[in-house]
Protein backbone atom coordinates (compact mmCIF):
# COMPACT_ATOMS: atom_id res chain seq x y z
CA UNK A 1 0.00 0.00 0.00
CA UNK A 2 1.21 3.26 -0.85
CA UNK A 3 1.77 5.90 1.84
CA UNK A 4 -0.62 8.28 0.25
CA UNK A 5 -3.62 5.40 0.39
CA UNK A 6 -2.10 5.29 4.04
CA UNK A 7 -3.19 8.98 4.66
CA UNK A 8 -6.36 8.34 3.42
CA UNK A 9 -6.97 5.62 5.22
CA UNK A 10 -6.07 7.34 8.42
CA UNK A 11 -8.37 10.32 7.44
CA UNK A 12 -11.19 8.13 7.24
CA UNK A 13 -10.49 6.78 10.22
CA UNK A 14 -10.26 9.89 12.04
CA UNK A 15 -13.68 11.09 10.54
CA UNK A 16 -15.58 8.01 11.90
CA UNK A 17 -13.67 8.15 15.36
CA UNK A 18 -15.46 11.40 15.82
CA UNK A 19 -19.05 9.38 15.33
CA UNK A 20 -20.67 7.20 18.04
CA UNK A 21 -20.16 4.20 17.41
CA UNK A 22 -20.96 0.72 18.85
CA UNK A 23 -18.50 -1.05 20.79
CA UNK A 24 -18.00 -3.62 18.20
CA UNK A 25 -17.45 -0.53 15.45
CA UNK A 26 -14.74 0.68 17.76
CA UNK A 27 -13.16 -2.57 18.13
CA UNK A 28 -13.12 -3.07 14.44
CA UNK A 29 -12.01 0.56 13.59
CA UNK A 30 -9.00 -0.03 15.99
CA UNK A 31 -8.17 -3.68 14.15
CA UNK A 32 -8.30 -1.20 11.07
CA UNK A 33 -5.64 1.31 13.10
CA UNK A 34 -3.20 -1.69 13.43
CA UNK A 35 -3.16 -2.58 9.77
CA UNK A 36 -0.72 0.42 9.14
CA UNK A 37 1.46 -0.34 11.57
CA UNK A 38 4.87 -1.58 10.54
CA UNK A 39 4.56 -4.83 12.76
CA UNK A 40 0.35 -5.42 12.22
CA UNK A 41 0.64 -9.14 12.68
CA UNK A 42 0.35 -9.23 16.67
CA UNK A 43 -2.53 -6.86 16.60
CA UNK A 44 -4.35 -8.82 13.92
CA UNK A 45 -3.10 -12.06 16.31
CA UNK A 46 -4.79 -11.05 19.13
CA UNK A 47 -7.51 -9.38 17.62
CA UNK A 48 -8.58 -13.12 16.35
CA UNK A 49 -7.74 -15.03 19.46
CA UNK A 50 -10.31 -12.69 21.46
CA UNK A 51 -12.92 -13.39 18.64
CA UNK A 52 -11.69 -17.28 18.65
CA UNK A 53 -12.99 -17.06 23.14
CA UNK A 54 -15.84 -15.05 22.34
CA UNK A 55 -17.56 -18.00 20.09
């Protein structure tokens, strides 16, 4: 992904942060934060494991 579709990503993250969201919309919205992080695996990782306890 280029750094530019980064930015815009981010943006539109920042736009719906400033909504009210459900709990679950947060909770995906902050997977969505870790997927431009250099090192997103362990996020994504334990991101999955909760949902794996949950059901």
């Amino acid at each position: 992904m280029s750094v530019d579709d980064d930015f815009e990503i981010m943006n539109l993250i920042k736009q719906i942060e400033k909504k009210k969201l459900l709990k679950s919309d947060r909770e995906v919205i902050k997977l969505l934060k870790t997927q431009l992080e250099h090192d997103w695996r362990l996020p994504l990782k334990i991101f999955l494991e909760k949902l794996i306890k949950k059901y």
